[in-house]
C-alpha atoms as a PDB file:
ATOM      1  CA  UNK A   1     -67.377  48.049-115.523  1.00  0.00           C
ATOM      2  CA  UNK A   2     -63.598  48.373-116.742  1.00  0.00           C
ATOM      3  CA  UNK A   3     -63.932  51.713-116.465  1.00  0.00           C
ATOM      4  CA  UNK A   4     -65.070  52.331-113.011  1.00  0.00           C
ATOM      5  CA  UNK A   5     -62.336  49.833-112.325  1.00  0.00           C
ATOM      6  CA  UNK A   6     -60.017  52.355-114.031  1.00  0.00           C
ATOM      7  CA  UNK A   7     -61.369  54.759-112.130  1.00  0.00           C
ATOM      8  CA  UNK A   8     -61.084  53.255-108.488  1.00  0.00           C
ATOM      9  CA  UNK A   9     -56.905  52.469-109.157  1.00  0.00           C
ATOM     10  CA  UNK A  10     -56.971  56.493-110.309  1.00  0.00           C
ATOM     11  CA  UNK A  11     -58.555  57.348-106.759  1.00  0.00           C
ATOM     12  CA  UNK A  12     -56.181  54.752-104.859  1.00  0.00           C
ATOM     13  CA  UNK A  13     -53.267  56.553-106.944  1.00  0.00           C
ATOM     14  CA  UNK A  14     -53.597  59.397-105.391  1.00  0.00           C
ATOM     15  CA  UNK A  15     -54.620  58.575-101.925  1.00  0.00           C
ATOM     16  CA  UNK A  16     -58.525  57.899-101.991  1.00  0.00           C
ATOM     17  CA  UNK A  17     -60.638  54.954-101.019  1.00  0.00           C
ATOM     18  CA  UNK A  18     -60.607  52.934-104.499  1.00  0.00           C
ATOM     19  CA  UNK A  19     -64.228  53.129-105.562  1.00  0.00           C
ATOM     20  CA  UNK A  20     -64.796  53.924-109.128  1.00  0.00           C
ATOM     21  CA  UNK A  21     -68.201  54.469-110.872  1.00  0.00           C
ATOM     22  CA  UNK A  22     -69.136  55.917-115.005  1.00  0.00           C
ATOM     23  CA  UNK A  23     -71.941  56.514-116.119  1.00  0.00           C
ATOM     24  CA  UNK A  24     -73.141  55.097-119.582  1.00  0.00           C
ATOM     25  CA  UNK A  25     -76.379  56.422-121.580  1.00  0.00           C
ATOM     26  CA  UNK A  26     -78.838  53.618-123.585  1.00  0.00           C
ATOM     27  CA  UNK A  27     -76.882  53.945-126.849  1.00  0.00           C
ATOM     28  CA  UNK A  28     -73.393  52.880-124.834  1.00  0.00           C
ATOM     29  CA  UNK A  29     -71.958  56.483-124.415  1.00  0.00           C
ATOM     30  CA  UNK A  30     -70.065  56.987-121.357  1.00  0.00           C
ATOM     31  CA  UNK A  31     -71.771  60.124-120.318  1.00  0.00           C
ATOM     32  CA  UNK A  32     -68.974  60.317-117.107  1.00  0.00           C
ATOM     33  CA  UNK A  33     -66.305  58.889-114.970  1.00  0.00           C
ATOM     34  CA  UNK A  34     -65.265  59.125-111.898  1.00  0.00           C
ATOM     35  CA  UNK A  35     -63.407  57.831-108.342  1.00  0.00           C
ATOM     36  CA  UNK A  36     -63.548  58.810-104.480  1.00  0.00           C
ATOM     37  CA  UNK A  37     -62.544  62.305-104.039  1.00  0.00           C
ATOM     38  CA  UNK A  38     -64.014  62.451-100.509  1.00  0.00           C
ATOM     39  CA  UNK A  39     -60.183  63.123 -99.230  1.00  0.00           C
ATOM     40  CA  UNK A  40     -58.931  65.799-101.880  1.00  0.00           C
ATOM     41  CA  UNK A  41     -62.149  67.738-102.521  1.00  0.00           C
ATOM     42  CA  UNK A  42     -62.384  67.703 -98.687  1.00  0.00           C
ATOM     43  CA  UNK A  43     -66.091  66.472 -99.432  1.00  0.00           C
ATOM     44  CA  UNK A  44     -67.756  64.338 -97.855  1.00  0.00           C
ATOM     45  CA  UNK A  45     -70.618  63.826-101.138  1.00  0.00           C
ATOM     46  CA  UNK A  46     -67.465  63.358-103.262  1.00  0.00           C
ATOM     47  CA  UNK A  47     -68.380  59.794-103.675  1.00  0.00           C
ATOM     48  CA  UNK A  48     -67.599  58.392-107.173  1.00  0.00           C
ATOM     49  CA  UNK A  49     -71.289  57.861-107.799  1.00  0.00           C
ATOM     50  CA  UNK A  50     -72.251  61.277-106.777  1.00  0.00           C
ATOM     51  CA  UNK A  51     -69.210  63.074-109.192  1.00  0.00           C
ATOM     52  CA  UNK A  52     -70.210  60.877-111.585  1.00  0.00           C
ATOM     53  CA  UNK A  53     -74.133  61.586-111.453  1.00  0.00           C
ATOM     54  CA  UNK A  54     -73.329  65.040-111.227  1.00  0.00           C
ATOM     55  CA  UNK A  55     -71.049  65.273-114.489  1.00  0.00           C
ATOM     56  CA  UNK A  56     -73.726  62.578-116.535  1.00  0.00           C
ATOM     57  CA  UNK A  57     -76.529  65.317-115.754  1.00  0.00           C
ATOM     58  CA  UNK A  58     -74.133  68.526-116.847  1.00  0.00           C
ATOM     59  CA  UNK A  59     -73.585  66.212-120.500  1.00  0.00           C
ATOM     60  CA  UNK A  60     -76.829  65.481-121.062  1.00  0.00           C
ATOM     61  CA  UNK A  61     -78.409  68.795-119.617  1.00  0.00           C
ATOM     62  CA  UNK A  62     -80.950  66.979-117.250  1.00  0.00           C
ATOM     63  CA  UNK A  63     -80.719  65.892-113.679  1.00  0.00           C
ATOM     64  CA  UNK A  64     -82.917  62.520-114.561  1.00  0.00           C
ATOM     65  CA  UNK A  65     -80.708  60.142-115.940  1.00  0.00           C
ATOM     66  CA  UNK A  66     -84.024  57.668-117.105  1.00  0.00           C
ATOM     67  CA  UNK A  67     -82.091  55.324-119.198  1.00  0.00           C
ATOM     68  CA  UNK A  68     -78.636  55.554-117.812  1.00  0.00           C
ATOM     69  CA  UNK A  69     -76.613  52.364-116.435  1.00  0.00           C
ATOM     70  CA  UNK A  70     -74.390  53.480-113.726  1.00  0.00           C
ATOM     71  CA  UNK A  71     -71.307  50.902-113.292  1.00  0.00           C
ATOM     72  CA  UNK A  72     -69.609  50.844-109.615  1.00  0.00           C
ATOM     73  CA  UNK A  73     -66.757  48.824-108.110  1.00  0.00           C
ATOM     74  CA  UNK A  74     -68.426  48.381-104.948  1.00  0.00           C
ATOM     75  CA  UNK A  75     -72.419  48.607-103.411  1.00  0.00           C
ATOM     76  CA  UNK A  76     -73.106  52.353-102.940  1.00  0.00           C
ATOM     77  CA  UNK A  77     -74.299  53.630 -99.674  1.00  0.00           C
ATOM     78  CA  UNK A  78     -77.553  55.146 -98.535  1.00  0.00           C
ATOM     79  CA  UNK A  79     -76.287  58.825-100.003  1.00  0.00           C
ATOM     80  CA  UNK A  80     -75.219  57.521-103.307  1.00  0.00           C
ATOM     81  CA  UNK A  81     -78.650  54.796-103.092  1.00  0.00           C
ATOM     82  CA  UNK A  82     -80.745  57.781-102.831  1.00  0.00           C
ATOM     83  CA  UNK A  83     -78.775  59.722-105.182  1.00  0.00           C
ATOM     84  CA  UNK A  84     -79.669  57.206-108.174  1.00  0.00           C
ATOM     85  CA  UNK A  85     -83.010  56.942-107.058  1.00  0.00           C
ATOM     86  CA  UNK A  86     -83.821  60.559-107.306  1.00  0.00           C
ATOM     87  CA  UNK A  87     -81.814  60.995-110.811  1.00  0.00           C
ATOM     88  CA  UNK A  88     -84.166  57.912-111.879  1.00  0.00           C
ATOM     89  CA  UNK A  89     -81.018  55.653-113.347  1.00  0.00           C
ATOM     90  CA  UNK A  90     -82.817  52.645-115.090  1.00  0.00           C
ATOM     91  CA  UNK A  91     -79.750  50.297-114.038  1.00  0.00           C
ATOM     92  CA  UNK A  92     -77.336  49.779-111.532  1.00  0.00           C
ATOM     93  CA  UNK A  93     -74.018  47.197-111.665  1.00  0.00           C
ATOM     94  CA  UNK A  94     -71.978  46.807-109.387  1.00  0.00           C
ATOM     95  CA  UNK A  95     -68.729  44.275-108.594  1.00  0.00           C
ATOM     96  CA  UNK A  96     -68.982  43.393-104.947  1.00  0.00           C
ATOM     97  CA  UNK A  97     -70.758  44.356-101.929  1.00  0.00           C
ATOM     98  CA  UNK A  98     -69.934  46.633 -99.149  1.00  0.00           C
ATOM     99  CA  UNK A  99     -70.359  44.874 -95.926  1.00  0.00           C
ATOM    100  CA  UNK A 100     -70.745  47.796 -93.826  1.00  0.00           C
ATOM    101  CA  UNK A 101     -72.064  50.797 -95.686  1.00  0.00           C
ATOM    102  CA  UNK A 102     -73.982  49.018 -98.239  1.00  0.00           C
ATOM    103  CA  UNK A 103     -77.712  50.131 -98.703  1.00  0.00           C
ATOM    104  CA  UNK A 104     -78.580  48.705-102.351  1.00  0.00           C
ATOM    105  CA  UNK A 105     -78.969  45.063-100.625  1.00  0.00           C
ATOM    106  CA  UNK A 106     -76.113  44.303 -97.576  1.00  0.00           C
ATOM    107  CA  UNK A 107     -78.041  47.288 -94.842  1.00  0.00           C
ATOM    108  CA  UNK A 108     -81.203  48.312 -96.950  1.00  0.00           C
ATOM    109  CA  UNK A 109     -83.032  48.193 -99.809  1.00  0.00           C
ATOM    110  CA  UNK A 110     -82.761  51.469-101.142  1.00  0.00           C
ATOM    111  CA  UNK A 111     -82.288  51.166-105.043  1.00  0.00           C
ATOM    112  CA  UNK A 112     -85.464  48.934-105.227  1.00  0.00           C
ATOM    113  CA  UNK A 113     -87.870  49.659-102.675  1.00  0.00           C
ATOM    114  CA  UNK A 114     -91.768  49.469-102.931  1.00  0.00           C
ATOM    115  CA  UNK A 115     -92.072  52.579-100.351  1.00  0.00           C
ATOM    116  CA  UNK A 116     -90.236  54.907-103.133  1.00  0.00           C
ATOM    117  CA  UNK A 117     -91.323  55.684-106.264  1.00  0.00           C
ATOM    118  CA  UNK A 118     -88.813  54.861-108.582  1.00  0.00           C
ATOM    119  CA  UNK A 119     -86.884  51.018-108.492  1.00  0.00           C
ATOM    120  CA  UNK A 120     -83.778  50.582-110.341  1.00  0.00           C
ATOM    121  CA  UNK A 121     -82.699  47.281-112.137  1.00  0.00           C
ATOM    122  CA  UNK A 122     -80.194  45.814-110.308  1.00  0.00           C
ATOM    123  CA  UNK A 123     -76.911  43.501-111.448  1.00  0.00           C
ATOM    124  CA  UNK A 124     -74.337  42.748-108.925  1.00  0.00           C
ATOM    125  CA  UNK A 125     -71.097  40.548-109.130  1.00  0.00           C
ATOM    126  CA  UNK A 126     -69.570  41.841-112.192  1.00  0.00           C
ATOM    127  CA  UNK A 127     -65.944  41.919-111.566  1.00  0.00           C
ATOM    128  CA  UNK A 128     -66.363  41.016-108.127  1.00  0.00           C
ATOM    129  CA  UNK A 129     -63.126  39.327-106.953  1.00  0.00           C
ATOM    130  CA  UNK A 130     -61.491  42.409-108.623  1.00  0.00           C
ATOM    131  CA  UNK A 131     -63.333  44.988-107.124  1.00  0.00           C
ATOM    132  CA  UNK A 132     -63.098  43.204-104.096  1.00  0.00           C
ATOM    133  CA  UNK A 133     -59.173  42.798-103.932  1.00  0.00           C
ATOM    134  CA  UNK A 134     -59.170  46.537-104.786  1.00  0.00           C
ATOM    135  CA  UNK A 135     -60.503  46.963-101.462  1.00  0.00           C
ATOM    136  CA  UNK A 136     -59.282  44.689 -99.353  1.00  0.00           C
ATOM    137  CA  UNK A 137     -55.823  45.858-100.718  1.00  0.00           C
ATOM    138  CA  UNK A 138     -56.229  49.000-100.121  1.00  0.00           C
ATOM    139  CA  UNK A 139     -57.146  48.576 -96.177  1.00  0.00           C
ATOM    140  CA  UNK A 140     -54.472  45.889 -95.609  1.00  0.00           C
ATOM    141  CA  UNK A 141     -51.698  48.827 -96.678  1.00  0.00           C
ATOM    142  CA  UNK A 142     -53.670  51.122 -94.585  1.00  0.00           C
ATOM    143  CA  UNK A 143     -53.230  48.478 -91.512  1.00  0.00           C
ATOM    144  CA  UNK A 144     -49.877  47.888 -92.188  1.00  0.00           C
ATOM    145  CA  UNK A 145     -48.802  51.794 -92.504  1.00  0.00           C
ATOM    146  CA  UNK A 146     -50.185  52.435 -89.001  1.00  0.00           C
ATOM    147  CA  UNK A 147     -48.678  48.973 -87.417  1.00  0.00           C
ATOM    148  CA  UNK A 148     -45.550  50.373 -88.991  1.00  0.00           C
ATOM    149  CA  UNK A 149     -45.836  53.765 -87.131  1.00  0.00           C
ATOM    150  CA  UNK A 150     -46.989  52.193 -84.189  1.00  0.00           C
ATOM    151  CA  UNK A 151     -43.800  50.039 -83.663  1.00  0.00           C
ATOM    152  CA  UNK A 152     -40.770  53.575 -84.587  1.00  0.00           C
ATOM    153  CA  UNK A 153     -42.988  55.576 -82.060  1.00  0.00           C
ATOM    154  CA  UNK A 154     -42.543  52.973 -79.919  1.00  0.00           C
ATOM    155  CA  UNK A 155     -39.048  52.827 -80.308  1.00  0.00           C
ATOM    156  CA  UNK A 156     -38.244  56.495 -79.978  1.00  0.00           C
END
């Protein structure tokens, strides 16, 4: 999880929503690593869990990912919930969850669902208050910038 932590301060570095997610195989290899690149790829897949899926299956040279762990800062959303269902990942964690997009357990039940035909072991929490403040940082400075803008156009 310290490394998809890593990874969501790299994406708020330079200018992304901090989510971070890796990737790590049964023997403990981190197969990938990645954050948000929705903003600089001009994306809208470029989720963290999606870049990351999509390097973990170029390293091991298959698009299932059966006994693969994926780590993520924050509860993915129904794109990235159906992503790891169809790459078959044995095990999600995640840190905290996502109150509005969330579709492991917040919205839906994606991840472990008896109408699909995979379900993915699911550990939540890890690193929460962390993950959490990453977030919650994040959109205060957002707030703040456009409060700030809000009051000089206002004044000119």
């Amino acid at each position: 999880m310290n490394e998809a932590v890593k990874a969501a301060v790299e994406a708020e570095e330079i200018g992304e929503v901090p989510i971070g997610a890796c990737i790590v195989s049964e023997t403990g290899e981190l197969l990938a690593k990645a954050g948000n690149r929705t903003i600089i790829d001009t994306d809208p897949t470029a989720h963290a869990e999606i870049l990351a899926l999509r390097e973990a299956a170029k390293v091991i040279g298959n698009y299932r990912l059966v006994n693969a762990t994926v780590y993520s800062t924050v509860e993915p959303c129904a794109m990235c919930a159906g992503a790891l269902v169809n790459a078959r990942v044995k095990r999600l964690v995640y840190g905290t969850k996502d109150e509005r997009f969330g579709a492991v357990e917040t919205l839906f039940r994606i991840c472990d669902s008896e109408h699909l035909n995979h379900r993915i072991e699911l550990i939540t929490g890890i690193l929460e208050i962390e993950c959490r403040s990453l977030m919650q940082n994040f959109f205060r400075k957002k707030r703040e910038i456009q409060k700030s803008k809000k009051i000089i156009a206002n004044q000119t």
